[in-house]
N, C-alpha and C. Protein backbone atom coordinates (compact mmCIF):
# COMPACT_ATOMS: atom_id res chain seq x y z
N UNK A 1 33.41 58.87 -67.01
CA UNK A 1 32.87 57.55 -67.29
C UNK A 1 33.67 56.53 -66.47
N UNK A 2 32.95 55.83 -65.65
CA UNK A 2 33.74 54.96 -65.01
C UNK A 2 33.33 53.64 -65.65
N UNK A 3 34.00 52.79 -65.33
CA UNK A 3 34.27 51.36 -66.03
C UNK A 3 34.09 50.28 -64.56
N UNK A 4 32.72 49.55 -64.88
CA UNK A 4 32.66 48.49 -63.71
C UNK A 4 33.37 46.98 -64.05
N UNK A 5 33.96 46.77 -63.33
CA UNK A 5 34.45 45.26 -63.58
C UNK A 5 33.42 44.34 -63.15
N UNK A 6 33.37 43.68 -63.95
CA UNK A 6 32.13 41.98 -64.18
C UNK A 6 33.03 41.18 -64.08
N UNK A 7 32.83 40.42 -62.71
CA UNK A 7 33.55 39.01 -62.75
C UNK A 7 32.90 38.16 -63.34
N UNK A 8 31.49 37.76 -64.05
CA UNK A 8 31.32 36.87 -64.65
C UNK A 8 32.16 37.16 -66.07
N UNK A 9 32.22 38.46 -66.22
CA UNK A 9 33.18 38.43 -67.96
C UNK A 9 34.52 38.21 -67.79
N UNK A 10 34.91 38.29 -66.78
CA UNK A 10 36.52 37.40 -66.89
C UNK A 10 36.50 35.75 -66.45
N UNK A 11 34.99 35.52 -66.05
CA UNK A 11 34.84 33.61 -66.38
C UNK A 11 34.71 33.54 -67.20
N UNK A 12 33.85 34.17 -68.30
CA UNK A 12 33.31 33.94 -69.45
C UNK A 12 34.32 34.14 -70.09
N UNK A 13 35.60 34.87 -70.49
CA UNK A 13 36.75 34.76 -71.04
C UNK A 13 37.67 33.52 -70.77
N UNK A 14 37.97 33.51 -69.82
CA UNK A 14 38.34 31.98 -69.21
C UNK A 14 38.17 30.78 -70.07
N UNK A 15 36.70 30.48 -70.11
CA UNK A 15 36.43 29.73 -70.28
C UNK A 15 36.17 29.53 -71.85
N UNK A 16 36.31 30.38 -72.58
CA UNK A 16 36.69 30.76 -73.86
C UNK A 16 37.95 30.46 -74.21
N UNK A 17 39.09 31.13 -73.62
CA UNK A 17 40.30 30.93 -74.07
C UNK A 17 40.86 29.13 -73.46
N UNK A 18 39.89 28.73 -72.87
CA UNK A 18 40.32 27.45 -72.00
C UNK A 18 39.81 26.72 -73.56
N UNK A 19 38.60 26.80 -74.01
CA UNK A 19 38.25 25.90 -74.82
C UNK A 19 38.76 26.36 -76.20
N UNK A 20 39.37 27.43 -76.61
CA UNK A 20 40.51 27.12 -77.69
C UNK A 20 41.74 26.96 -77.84
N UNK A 21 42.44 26.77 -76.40
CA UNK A 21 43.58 26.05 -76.09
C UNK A 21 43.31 24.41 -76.21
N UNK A 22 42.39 24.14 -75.63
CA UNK A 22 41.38 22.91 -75.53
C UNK A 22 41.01 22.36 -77.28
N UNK A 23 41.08 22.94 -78.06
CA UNK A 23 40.29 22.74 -79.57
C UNK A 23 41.70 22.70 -80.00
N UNK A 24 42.69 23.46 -79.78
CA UNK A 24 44.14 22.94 -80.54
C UNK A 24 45.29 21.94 -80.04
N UNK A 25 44.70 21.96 -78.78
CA UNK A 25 45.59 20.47 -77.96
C UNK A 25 44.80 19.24 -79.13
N UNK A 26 43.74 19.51 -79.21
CA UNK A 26 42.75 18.00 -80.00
C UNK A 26 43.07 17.83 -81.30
N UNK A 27 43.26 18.94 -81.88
CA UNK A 27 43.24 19.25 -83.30
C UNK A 27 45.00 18.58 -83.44
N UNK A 28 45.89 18.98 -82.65
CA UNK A 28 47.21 18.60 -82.56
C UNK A 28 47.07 17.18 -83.00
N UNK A 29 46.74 16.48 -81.62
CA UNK A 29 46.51 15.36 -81.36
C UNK A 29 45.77 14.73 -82.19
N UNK A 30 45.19 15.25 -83.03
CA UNK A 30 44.60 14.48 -84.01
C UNK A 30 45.13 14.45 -85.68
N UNK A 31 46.07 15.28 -85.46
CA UNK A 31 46.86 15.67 -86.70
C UNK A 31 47.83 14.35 -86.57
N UNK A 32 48.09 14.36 -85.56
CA UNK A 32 49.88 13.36 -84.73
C UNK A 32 49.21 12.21 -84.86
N UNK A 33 47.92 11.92 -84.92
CA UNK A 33 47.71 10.66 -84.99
C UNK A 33 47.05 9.71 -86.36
N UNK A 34 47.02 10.76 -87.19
CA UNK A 34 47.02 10.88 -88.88
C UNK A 34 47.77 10.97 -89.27
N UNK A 35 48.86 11.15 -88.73
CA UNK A 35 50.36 10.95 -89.31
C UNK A 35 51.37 9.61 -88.96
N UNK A 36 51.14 9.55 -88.03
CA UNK A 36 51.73 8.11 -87.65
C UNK A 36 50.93 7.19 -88.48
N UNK A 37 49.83 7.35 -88.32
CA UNK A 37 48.58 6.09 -89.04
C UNK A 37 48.43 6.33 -90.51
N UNK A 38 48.98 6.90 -91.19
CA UNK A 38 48.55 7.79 -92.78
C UNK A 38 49.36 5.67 -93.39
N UNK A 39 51.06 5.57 -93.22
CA UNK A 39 51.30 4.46 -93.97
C UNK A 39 50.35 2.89 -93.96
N UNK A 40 49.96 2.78 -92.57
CA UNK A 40 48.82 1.58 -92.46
C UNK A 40 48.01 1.86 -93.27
N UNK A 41 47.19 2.84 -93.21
CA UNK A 41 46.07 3.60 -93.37
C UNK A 41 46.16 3.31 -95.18
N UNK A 42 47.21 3.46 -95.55
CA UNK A 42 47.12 3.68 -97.37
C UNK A 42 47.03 1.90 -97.80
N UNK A 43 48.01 1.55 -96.88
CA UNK A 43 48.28 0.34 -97.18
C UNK A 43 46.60 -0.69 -96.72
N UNK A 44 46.07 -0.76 -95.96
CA UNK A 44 45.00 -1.15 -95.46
C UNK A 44 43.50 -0.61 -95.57
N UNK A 45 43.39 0.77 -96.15
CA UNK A 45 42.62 1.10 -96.64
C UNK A 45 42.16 1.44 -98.16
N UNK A 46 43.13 2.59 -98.61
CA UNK A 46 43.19 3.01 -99.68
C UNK A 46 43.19 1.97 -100.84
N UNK A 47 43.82 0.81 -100.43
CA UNK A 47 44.32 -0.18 -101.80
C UNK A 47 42.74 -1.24 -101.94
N UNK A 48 42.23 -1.06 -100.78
CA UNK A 48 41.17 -1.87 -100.47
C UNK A 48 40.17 -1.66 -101.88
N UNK A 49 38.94 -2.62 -101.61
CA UNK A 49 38.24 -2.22 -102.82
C UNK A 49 36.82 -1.63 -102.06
N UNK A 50 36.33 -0.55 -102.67
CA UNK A 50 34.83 0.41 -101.83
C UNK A 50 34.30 -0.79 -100.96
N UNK A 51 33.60 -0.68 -100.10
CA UNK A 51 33.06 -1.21 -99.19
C UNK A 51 32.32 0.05 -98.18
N UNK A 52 31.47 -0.27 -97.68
CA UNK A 52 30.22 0.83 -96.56
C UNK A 52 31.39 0.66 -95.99
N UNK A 53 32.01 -0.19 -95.35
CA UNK A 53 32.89 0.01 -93.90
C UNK A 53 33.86 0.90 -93.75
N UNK A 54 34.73 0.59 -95.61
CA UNK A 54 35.67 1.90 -95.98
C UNK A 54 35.34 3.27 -96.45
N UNK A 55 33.83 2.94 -96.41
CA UNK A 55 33.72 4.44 -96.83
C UNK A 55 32.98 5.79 -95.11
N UNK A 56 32.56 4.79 -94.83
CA UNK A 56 32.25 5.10 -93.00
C UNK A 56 33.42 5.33 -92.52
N UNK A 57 34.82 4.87 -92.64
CA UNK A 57 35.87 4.86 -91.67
C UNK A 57 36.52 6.04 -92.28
N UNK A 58 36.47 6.35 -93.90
CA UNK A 58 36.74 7.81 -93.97
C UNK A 58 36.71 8.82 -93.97
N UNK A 59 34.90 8.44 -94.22
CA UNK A 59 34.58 10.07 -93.80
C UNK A 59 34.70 10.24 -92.55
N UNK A 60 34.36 9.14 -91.67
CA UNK A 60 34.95 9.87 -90.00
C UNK A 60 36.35 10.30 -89.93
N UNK A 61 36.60 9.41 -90.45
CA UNK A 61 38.42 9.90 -90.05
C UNK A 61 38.54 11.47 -90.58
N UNK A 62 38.42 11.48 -92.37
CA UNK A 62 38.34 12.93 -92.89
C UNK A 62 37.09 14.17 -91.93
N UNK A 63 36.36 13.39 -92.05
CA UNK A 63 35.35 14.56 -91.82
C UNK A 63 35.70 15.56 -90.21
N UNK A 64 36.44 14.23 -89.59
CA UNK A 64 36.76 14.58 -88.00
C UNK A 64 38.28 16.04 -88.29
N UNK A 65 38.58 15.19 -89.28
CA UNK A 65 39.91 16.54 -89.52
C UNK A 65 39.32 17.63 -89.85
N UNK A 66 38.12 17.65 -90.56
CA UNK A 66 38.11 19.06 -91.60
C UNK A 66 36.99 19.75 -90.65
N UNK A 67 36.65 19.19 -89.46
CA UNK A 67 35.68 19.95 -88.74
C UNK A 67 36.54 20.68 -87.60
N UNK A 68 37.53 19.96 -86.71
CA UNK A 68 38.59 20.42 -86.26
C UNK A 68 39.61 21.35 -86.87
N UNK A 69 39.56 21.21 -87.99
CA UNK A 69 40.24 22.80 -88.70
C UNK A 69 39.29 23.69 -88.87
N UNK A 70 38.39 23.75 -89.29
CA UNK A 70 37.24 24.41 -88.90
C UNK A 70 36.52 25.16 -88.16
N UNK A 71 36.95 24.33 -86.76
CA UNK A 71 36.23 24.73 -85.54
C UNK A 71 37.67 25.67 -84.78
N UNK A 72 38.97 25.04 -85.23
CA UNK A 72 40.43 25.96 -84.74
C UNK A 72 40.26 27.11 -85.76
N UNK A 73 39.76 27.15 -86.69
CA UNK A 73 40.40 28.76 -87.35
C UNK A 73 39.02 29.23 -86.84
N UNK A 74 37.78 28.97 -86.70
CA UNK A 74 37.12 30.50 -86.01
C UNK A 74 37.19 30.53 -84.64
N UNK A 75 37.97 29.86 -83.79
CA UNK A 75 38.38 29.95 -82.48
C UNK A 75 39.35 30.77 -82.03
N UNK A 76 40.46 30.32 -82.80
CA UNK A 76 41.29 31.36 -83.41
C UNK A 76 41.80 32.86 -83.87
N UNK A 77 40.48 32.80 -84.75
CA UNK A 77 40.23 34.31 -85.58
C UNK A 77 39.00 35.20 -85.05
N UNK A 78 38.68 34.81 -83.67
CA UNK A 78 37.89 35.41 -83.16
C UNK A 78 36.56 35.69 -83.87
N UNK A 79 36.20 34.74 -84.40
CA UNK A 79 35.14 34.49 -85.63
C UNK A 79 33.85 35.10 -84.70
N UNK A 80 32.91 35.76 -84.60
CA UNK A 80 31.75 35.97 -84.02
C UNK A 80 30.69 34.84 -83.70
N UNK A 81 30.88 33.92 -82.78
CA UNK A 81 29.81 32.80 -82.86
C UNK A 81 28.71 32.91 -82.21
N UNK A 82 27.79 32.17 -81.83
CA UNK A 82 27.44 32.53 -81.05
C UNK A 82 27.34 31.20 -79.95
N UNK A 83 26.55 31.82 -78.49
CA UNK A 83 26.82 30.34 -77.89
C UNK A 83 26.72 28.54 -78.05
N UNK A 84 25.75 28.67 -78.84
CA UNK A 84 25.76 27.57 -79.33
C UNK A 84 26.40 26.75 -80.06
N UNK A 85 27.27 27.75 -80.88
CA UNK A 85 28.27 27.17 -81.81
C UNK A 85 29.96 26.62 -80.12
N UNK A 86 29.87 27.55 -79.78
CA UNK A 86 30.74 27.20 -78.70
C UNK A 86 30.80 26.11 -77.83
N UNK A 87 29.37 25.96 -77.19
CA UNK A 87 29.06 24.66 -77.17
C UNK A 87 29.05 23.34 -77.89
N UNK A 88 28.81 23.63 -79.05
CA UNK A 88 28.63 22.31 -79.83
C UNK A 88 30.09 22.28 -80.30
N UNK A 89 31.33 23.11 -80.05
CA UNK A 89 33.03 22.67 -80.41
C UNK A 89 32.81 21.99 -78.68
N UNK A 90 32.89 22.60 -78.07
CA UNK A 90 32.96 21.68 -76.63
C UNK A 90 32.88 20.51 -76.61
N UNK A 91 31.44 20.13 -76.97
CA UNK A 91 30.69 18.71 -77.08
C UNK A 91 31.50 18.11 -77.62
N UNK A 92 32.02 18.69 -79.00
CA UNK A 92 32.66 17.76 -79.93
C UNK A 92 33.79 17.27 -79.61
N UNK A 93 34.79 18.21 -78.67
CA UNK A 93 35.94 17.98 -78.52
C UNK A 93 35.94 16.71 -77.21
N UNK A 94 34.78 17.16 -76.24
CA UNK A 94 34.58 16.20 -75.67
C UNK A 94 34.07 14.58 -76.00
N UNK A 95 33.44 14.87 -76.88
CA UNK A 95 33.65 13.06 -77.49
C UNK A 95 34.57 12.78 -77.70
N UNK A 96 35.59 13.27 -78.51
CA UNK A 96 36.95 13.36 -78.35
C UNK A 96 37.48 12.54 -77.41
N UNK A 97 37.77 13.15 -76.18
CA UNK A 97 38.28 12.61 -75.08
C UNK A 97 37.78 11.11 -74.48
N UNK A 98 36.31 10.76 -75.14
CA UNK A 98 36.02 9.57 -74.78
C UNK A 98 35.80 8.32 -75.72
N UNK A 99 36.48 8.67 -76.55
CA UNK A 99 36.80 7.67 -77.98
C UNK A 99 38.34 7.18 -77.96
N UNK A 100 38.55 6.54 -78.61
CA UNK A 100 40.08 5.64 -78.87
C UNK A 100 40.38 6.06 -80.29
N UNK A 101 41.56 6.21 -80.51
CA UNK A 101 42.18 6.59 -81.37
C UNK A 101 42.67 5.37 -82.46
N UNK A 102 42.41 5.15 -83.55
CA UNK A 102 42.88 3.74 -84.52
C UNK A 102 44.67 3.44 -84.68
């Protein structure tokens, strides 16, 4: 039995292991920046009284964490996805890169 080498499957690995190095640089970076911001954040949000604006600014803020842990542990754990799911961490991480941080 011989064994052919596919150079598209060592791009296609590539570019796999690129985008979950890529999903935990963000996930980092987004941890580091929930932590610096957590004392404003209690003080300027939390004490506040409900408002749409405070409740929009948390679930993004939360929801952005718990999808990024999310999207790092089946990146991670070699979770079976399929392409689409790979794509749509891409996308996501790439908005990422074109948003500002609070």
């Amino acid at each position: 039995m011989s064994l052919n080498w596919d150079p598209s499957l060592a791009k296609t690995r590539y570019q796999v292991d690129a985008a979950t190095i890529y999903q935990i640089v963000w996930t980092a970076l987004l941890f580091w920046d929930w932590f610096i911001t957590l004392p404003l954040e209690v003080r300027a949000i939390w004490r506040a009284k409900t408002t749409v604006l405070k409740v929009t600014f948390l679930f993004q803020r939360y929801g952005t964490l718990l999808f990024m842990l999310i999207a790092s542990y089946l990146l991670l754990h070699d979770v079976p996805m399929s392409e689409s799911i790979y794509l749509f961490i891409l996308l996501d991480c790439n908005s990422l890169t074109n948003s500002s941080f609070i």
